[in-house]
PDB file of N, CA and C in Angstrom:
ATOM      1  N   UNK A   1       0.823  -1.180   0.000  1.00  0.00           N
ATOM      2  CA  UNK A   1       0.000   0.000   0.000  1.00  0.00           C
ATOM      3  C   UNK A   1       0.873   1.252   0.000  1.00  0.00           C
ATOM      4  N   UNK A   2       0.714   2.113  -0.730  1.00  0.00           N
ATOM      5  CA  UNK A   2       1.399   3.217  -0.918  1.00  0.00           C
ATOM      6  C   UNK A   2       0.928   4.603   0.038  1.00  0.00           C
ATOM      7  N   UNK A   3       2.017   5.458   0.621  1.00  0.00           N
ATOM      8  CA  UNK A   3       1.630   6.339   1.604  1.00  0.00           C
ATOM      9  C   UNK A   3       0.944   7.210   1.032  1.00  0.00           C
ATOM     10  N   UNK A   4      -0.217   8.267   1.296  1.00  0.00           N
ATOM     11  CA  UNK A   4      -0.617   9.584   0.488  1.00  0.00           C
ATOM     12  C   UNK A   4       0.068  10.253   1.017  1.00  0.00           C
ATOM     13  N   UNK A   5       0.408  11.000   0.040  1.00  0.00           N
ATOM     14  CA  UNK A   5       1.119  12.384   0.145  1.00  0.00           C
ATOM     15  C   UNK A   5       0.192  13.668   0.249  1.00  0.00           C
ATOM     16  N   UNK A   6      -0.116  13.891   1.565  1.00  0.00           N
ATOM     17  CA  UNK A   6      -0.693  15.798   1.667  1.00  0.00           C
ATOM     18  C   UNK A   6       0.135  16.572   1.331  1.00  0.00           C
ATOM     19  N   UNK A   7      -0.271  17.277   0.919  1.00  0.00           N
ATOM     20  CA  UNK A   7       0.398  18.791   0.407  1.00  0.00           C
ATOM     21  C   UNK A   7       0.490  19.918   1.490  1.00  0.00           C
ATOM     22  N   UNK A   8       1.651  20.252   2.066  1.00  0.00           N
ATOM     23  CA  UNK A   8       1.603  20.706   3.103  1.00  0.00           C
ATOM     24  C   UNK A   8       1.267  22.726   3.036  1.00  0.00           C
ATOM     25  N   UNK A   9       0.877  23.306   3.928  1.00  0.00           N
ATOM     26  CA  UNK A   9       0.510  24.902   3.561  1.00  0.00           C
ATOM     27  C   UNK A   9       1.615  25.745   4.057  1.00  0.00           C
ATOM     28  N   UNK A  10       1.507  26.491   3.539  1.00  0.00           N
ATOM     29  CA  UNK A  10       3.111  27.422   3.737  1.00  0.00           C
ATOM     30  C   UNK A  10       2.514  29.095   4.051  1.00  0.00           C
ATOM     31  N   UNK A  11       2.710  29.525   5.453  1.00  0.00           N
ATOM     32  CA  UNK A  11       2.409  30.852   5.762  1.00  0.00           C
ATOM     33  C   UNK A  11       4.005  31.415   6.299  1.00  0.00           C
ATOM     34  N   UNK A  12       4.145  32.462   5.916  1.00  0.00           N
ATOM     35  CA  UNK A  12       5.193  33.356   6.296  1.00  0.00           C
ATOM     36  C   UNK A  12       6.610  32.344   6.742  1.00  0.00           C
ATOM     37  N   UNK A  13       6.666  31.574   5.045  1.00  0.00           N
ATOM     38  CA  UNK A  13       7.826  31.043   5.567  1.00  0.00           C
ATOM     39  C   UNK A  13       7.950  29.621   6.288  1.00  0.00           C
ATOM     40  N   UNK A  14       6.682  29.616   6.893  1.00  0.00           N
ATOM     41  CA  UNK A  14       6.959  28.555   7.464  1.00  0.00           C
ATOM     42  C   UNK A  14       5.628  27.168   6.867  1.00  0.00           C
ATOM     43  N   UNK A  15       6.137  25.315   7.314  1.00  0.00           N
ATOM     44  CA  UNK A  15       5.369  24.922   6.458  1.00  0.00           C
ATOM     45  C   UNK A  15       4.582  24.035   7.385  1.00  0.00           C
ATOM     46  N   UNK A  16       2.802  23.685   7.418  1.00  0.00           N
ATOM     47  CA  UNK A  16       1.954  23.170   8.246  1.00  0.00           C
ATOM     48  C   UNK A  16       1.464  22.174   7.660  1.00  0.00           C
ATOM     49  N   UNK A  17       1.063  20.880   8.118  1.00  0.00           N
ATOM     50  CA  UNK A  17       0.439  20.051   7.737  1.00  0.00           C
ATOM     51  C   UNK A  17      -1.240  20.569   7.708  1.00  0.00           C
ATOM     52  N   UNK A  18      -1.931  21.353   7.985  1.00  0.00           N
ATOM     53  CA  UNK A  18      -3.119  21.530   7.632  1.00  0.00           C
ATOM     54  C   UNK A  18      -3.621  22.772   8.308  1.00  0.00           C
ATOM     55  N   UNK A  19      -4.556  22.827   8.097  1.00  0.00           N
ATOM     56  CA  UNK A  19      -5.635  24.389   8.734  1.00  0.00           C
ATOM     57  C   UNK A  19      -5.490  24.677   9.818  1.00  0.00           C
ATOM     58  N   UNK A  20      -5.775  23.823  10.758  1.00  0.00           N
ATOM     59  CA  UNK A  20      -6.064  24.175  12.072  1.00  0.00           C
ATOM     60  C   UNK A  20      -4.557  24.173  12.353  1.00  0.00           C
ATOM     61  N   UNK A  21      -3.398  23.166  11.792  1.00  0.00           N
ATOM     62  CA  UNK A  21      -1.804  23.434  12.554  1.00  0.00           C
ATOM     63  C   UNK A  21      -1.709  24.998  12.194  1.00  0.00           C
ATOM     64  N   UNK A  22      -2.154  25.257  11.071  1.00  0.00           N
ATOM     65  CA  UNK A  22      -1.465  26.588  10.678  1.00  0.00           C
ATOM     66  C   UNK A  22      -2.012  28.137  11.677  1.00  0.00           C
ATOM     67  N   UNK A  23      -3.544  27.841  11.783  1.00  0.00           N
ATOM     68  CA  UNK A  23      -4.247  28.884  12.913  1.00  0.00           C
ATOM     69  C   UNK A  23      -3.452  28.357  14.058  1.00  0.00           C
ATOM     70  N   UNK A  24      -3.130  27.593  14.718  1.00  0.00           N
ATOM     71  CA  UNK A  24      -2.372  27.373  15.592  1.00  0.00           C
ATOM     72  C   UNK A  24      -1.219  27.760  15.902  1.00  0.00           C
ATOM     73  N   UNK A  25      -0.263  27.690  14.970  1.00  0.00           N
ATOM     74  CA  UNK A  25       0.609  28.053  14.709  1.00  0.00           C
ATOM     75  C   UNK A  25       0.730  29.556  14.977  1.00  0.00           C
ATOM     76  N   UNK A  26      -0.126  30.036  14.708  1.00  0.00           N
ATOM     77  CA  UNK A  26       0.019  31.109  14.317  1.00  0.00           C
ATOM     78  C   UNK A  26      -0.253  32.188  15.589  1.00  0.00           C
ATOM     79  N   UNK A  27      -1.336  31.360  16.135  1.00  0.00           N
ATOM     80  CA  UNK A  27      -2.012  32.043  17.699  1.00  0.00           C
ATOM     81  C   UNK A  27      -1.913  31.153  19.069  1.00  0.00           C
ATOM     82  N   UNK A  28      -1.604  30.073  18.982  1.00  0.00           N
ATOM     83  CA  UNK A  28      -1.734  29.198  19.873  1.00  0.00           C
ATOM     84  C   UNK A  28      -0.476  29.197  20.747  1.00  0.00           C
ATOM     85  N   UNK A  29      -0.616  28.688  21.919  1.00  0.00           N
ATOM     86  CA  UNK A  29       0.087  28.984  22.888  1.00  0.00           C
ATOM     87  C   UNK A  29      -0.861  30.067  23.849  1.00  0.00           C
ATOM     88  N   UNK A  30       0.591  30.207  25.145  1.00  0.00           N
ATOM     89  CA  UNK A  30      -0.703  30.680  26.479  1.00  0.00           C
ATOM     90  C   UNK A  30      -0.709  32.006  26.515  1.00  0.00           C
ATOM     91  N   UNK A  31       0.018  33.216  25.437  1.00  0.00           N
ATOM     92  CA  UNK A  31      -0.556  34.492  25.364  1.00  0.00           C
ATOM     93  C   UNK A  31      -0.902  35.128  24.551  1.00  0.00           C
ATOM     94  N   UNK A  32      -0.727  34.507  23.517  1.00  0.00           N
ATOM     95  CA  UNK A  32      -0.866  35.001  21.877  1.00  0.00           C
ATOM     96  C   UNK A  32      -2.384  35.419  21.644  1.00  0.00           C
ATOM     97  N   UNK A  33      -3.180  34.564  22.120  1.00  0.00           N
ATOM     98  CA  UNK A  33      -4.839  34.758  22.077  1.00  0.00           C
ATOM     99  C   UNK A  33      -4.915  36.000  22.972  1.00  0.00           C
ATOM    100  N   UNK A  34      -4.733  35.820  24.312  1.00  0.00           N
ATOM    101  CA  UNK A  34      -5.065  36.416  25.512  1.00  0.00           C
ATOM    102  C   UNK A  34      -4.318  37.940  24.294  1.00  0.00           C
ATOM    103  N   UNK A  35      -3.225  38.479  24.310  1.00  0.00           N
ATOM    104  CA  UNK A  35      -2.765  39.662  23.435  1.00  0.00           C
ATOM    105  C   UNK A  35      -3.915  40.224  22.370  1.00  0.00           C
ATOM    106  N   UNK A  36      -3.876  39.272  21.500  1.00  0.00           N
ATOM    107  CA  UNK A  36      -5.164  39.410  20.970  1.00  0.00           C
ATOM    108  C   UNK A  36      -6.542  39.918  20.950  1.00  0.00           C
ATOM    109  N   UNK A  37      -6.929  39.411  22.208  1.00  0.00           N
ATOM    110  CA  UNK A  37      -8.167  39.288  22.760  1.00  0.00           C
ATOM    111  C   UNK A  37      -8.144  40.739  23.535  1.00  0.00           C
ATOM    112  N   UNK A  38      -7.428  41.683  23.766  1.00  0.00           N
ATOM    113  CA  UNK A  38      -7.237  42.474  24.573  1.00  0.00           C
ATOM    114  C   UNK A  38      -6.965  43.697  23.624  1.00  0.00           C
ATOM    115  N   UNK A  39      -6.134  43.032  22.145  1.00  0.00           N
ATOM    116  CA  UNK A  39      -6.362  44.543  21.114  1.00  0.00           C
ATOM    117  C   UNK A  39      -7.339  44.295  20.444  1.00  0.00           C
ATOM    118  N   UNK A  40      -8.200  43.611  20.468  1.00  0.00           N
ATOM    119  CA  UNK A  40      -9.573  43.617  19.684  1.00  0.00           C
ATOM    120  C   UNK A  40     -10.096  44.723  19.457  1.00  0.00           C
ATOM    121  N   UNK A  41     -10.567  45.455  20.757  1.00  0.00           N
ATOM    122  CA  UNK A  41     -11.093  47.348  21.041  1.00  0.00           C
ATOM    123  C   UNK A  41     -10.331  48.229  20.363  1.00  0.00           C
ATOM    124  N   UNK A  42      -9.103  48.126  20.867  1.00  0.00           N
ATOM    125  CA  UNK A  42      -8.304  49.080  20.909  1.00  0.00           C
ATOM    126  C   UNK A  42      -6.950  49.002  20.561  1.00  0.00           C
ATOM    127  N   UNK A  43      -6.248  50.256  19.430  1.00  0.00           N
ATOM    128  CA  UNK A  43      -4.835  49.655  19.996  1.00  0.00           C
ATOM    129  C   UNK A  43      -4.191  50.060  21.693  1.00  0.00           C
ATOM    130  N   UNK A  44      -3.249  49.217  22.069  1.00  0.00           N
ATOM    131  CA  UNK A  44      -2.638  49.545  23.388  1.00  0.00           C
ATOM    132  C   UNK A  44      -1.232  49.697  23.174  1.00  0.00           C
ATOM    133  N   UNK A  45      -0.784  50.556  24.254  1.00  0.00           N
ATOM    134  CA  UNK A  45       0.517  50.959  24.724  1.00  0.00           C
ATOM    135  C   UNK A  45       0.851  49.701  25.637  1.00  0.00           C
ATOM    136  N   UNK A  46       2.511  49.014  25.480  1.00  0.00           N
ATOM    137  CA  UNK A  46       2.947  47.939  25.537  1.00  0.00           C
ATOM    138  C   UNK A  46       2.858  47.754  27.460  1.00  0.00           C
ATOM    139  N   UNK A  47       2.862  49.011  28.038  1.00  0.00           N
ATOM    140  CA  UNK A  47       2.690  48.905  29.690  1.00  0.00           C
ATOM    141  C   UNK A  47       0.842  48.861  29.835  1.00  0.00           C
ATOM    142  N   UNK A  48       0.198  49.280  29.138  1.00  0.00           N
ATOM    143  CA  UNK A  48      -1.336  48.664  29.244  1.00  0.00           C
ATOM    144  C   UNK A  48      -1.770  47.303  29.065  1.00  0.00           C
ATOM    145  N   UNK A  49      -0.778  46.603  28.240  1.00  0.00           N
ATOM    146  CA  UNK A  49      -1.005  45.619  27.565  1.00  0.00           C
ATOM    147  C   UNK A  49      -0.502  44.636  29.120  1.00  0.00           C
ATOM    148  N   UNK A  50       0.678  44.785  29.717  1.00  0.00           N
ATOM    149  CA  UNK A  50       0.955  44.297  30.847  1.00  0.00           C
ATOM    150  C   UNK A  50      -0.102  44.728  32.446  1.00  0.00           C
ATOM    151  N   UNK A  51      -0.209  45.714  32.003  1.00  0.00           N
ATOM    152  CA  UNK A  51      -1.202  45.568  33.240  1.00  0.00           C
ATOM    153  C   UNK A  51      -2.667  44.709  32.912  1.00  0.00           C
ATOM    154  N   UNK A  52      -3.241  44.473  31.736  1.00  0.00           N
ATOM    155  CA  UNK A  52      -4.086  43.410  31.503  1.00  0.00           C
ATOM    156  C   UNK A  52      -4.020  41.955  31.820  1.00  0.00           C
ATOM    157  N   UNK A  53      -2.499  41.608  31.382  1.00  0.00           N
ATOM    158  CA  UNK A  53      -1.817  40.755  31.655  1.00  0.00           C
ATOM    159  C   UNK A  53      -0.457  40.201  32.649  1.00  0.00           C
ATOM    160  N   UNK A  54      -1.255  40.733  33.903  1.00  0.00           N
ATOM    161  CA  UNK A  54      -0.186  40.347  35.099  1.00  0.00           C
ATOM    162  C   UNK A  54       0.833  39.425  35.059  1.00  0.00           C
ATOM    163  N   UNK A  55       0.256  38.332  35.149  1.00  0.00           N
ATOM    164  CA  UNK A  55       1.156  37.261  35.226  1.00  0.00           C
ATOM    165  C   UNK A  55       1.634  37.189  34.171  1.00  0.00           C
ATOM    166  N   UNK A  56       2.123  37.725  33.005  1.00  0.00           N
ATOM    167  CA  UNK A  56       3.154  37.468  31.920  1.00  0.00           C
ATOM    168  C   UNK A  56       4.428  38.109  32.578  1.00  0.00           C
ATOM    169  N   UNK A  57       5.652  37.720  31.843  1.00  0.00           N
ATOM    170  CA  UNK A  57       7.089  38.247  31.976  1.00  0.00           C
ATOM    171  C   UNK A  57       6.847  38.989  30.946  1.00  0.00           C
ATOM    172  N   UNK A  58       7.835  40.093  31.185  1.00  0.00           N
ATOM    173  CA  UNK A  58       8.090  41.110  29.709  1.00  0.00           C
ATOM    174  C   UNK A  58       9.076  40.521  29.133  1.00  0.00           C
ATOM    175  N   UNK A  59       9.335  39.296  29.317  1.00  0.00           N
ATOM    176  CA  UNK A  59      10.080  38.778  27.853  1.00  0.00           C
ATOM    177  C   UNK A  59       9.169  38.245  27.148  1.00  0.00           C
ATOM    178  N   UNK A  60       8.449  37.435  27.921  1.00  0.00           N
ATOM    179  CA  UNK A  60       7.574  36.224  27.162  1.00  0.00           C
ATOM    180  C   UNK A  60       6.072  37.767  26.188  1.00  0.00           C
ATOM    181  N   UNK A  61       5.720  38.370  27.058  1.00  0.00           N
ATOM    182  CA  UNK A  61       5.085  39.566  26.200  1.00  0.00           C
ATOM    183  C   UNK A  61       6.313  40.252  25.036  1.00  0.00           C
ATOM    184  N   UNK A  62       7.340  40.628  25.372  1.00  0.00           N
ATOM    185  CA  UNK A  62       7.633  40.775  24.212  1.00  0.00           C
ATOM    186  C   UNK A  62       7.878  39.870  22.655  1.00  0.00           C
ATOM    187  N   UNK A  63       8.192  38.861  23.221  1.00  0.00           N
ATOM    188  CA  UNK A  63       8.596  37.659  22.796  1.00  0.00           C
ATOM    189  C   UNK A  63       7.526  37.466  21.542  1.00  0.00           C
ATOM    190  N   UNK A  64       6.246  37.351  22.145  1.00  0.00           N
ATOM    191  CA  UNK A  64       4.967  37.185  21.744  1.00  0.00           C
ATOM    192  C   UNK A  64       4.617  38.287  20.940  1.00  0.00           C
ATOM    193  N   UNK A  65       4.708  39.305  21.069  1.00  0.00           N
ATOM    194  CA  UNK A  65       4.416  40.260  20.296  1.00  0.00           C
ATOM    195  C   UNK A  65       5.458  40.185  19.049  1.00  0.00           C
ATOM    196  N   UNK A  66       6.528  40.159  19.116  1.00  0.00           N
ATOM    197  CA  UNK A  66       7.434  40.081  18.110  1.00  0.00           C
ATOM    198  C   UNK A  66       6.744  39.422  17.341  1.00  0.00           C
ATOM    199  N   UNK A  67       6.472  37.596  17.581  1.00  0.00           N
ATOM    200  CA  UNK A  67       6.140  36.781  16.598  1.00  0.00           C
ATOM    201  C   UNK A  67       4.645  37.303  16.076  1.00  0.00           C
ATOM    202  N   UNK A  68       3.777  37.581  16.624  1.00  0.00           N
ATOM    203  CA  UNK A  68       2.294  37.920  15.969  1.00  0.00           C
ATOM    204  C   UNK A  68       2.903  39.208  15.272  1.00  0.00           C
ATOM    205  N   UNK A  69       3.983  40.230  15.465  1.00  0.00           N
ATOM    206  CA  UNK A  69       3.894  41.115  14.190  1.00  0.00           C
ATOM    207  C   UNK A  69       5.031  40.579  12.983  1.00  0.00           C
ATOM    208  N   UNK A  70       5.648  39.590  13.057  1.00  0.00           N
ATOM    209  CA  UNK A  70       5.880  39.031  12.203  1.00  0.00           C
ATOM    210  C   UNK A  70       5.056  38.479  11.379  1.00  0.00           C
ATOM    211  N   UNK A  71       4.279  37.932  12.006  1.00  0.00           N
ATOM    212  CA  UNK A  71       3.377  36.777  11.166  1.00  0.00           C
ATOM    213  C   UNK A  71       2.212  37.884  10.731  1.00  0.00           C
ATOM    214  N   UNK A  72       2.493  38.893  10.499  1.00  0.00           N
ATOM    215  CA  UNK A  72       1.406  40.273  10.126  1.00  0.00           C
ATOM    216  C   UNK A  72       0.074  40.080  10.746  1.00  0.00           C
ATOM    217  N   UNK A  73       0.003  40.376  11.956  1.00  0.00           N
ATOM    218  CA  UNK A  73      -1.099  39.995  12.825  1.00  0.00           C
ATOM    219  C   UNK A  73      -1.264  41.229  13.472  1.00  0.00           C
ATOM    220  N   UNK A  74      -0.219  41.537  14.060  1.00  0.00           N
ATOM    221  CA  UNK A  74      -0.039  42.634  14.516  1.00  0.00           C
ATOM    222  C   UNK A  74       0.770  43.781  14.309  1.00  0.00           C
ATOM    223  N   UNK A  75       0.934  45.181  14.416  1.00  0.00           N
ATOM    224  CA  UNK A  75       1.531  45.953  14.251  1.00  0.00           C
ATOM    225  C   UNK A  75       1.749  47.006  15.027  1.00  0.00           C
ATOM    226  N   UNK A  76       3.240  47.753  15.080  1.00  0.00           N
ATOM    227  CA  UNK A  76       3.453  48.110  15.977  1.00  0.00           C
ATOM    228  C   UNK A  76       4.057  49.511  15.444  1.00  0.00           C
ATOM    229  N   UNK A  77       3.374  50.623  16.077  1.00  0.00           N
ATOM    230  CA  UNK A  77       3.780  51.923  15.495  1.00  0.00           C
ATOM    231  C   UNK A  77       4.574  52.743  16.654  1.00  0.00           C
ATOM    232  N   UNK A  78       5.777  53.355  16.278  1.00  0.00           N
ATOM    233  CA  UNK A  78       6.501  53.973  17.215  1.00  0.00           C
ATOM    234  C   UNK A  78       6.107  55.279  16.943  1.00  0.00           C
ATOM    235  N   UNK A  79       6.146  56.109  18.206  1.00  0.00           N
ATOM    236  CA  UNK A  79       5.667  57.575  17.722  1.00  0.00           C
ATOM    237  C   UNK A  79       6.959  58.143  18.489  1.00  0.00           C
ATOM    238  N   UNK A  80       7.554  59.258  17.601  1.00  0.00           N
ATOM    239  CA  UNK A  80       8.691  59.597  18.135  1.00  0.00           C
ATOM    240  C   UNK A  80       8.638  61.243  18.177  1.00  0.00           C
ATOM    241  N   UNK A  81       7.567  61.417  17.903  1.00  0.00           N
ATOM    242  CA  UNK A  81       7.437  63.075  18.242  1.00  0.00           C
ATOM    243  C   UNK A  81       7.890  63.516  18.767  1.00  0.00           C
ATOM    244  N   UNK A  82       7.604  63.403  19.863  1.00  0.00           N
ATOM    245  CA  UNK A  82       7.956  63.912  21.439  1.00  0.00           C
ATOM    246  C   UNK A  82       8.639  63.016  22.514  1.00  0.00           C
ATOM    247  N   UNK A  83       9.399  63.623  23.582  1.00  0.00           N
ATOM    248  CA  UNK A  83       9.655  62.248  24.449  1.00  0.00           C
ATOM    249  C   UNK A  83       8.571  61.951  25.409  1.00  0.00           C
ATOM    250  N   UNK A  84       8.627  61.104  26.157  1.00  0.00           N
ATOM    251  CA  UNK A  84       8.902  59.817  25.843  1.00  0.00           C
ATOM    252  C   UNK A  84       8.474  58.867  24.826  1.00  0.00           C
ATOM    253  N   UNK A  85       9.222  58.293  24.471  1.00  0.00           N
ATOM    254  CA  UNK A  85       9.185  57.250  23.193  1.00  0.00           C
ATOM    255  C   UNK A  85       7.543  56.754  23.483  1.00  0.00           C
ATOM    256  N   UNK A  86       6.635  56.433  22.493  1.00  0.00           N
ATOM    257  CA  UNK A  86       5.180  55.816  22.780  1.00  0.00           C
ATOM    258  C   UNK A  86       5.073  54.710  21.721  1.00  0.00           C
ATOM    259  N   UNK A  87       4.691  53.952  21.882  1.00  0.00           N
ATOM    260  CA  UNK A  87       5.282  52.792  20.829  1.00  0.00           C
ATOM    261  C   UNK A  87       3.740  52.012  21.316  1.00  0.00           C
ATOM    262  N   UNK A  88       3.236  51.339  19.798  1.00  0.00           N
ATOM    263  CA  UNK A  88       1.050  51.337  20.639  1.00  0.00           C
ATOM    264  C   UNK A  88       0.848  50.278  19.364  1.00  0.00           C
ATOM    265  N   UNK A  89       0.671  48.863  19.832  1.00  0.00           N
ATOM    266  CA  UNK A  89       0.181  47.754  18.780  1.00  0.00           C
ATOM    267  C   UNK A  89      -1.453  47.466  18.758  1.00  0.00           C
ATOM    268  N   UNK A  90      -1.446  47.432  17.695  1.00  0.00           N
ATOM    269  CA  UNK A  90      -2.760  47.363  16.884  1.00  0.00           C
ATOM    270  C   UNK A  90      -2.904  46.089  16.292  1.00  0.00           C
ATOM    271  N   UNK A  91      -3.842  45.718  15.781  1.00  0.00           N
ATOM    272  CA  UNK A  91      -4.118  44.850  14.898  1.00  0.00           C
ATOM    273  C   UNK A  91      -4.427  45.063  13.273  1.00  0.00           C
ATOM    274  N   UNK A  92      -3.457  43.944  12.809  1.00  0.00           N
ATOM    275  CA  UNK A  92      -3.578  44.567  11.378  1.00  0.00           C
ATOM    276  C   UNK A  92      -4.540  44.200  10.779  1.00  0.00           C
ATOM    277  N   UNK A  93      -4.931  44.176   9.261  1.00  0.00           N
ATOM    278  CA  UNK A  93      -6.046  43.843   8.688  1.00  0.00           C
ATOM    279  C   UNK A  93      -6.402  42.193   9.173  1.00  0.00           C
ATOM    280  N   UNK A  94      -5.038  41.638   8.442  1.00  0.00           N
ATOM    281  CA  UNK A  94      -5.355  40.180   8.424  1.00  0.00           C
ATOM    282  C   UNK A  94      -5.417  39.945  10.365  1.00  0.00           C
ATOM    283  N   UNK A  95      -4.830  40.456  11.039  1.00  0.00           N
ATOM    284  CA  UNK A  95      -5.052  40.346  13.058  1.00  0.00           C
ATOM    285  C   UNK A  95      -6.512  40.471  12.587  1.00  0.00           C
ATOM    286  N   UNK A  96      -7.531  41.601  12.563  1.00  0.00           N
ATOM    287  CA  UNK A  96      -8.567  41.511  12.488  1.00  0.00           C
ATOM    288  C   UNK A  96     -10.145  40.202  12.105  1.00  0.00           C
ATOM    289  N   UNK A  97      -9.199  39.678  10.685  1.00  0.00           N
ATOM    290  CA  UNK A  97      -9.801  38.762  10.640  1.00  0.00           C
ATOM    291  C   UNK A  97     -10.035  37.492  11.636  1.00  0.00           C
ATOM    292  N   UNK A  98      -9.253  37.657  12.805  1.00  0.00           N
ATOM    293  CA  UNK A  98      -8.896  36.526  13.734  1.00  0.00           C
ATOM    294  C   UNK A  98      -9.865  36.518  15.084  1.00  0.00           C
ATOM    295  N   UNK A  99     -10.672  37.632  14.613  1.00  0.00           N
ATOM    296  CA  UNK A  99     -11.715  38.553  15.931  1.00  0.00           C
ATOM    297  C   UNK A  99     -12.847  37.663  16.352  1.00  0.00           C
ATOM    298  N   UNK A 100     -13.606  36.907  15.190  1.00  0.00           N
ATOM    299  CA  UNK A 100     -14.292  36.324  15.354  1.00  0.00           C
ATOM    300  C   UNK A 100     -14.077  34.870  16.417  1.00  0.00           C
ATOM    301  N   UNK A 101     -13.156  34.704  15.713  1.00  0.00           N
ATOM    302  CA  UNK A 101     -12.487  33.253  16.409  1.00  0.00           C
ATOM    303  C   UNK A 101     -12.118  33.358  17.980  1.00  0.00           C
ATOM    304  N   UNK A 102     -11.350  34.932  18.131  1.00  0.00           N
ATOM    305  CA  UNK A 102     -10.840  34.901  19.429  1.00  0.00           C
ATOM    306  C   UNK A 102     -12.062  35.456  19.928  1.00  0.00           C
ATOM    307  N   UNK A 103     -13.112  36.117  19.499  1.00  0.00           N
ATOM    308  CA  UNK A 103     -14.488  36.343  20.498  1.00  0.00           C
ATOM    309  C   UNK A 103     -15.339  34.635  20.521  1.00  0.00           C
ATOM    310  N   UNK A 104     -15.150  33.581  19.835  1.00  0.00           N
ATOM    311  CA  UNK A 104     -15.985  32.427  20.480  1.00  0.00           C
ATOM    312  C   UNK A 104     -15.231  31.542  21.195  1.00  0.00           C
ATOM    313  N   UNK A 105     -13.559  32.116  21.336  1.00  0.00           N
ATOM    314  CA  UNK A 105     -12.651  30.969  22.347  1.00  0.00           C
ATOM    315  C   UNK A 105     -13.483  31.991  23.898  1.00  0.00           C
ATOM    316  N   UNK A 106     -13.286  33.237  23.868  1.00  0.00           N
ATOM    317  CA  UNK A 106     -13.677  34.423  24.999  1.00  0.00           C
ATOM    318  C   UNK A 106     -15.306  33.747  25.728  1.00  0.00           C
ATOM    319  N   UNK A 107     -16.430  33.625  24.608  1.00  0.00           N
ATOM    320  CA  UNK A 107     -17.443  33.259  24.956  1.00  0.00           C
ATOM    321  C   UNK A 107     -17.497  31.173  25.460  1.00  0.00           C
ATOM    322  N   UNK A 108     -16.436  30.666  25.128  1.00  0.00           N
ATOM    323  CA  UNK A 108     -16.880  29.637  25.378  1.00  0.00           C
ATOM    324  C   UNK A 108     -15.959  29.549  26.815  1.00  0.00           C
ATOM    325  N   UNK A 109     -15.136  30.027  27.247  1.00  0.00           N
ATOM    326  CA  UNK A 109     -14.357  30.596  28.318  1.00  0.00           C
ATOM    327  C   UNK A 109     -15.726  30.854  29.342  1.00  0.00           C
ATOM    328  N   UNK A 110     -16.189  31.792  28.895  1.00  0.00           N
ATOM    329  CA  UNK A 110     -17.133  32.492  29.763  1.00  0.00           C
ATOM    330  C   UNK A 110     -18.498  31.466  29.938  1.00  0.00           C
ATOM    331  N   UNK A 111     -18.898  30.679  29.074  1.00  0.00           N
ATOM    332  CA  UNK A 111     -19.940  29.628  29.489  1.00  0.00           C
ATOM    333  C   UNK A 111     -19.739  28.719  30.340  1.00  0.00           C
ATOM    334  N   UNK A 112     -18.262  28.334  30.693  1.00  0.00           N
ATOM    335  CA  UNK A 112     -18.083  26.822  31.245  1.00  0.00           C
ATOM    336  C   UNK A 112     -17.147  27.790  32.619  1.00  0.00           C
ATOM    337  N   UNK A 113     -16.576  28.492  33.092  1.00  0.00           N
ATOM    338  CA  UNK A 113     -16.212  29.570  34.210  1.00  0.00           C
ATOM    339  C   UNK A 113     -17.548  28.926  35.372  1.00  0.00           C
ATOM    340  N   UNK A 114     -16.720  28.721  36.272  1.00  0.00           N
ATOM    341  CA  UNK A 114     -17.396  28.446  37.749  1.00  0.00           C
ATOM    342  C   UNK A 114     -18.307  29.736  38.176  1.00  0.00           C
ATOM    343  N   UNK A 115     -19.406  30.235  38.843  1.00  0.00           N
ATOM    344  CA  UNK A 115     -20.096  31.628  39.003  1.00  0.00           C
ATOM    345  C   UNK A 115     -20.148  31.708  40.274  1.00  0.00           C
TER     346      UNK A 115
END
């Protein structure tokens, strides 16, 4: 019997065996959503973004942010006008498209939550 060969998907470089590895890939893990889920509203300044998110390290938040604005998810605008430096990530078009998804992980969070 001969093996099938899938055709594997290729986003930014990198290569996934299927759909869901690749959304995964892409958001998965324990802050990437939670980041997400928090610039949905708004863009935020990178010390707002930590006070949402206590328990992160500012490596692992930076860390995280790096890779989602790599993977054009997110974006990050420095404003250098004036001092102090203000530097405020947003979500980009394609981040946007991801809203839906991260509002029914948020709501199914919120159905099964102890009251």
């Amino acid at each position: 019997m001969e093996a099938e060969t899938t055709e594997m998907l290729k986003f930014n470089g990198r290569t996934f065996p299927c759909c869901a590895s690749l959304t995964m890939g892409v958001i998965g893990g324990k802050w990437k959503t939670v980041i997400l889920f928090h610039l949905m509203e708004k863009p935020l300044r990178y010390n707002e973004l930590r006070k949402e998110m206590p328990t992160v390290t500012e490596r692992t938040l930076s860390l995280q942010l790096k890779n989602l604005e790599e993977d054009g998810i997110v974006k990050r605008k420095v404003y250098t006008s004036k001092p102090p430096l203000k530097v405020e990530y947003s979500l980009t078009d394609l981040g946007k498209t991801l809203i839906p998804i991260i509002k029914a992980i948020a709501d199914w969070g919120d159905s099964v939550v102890e009251k």
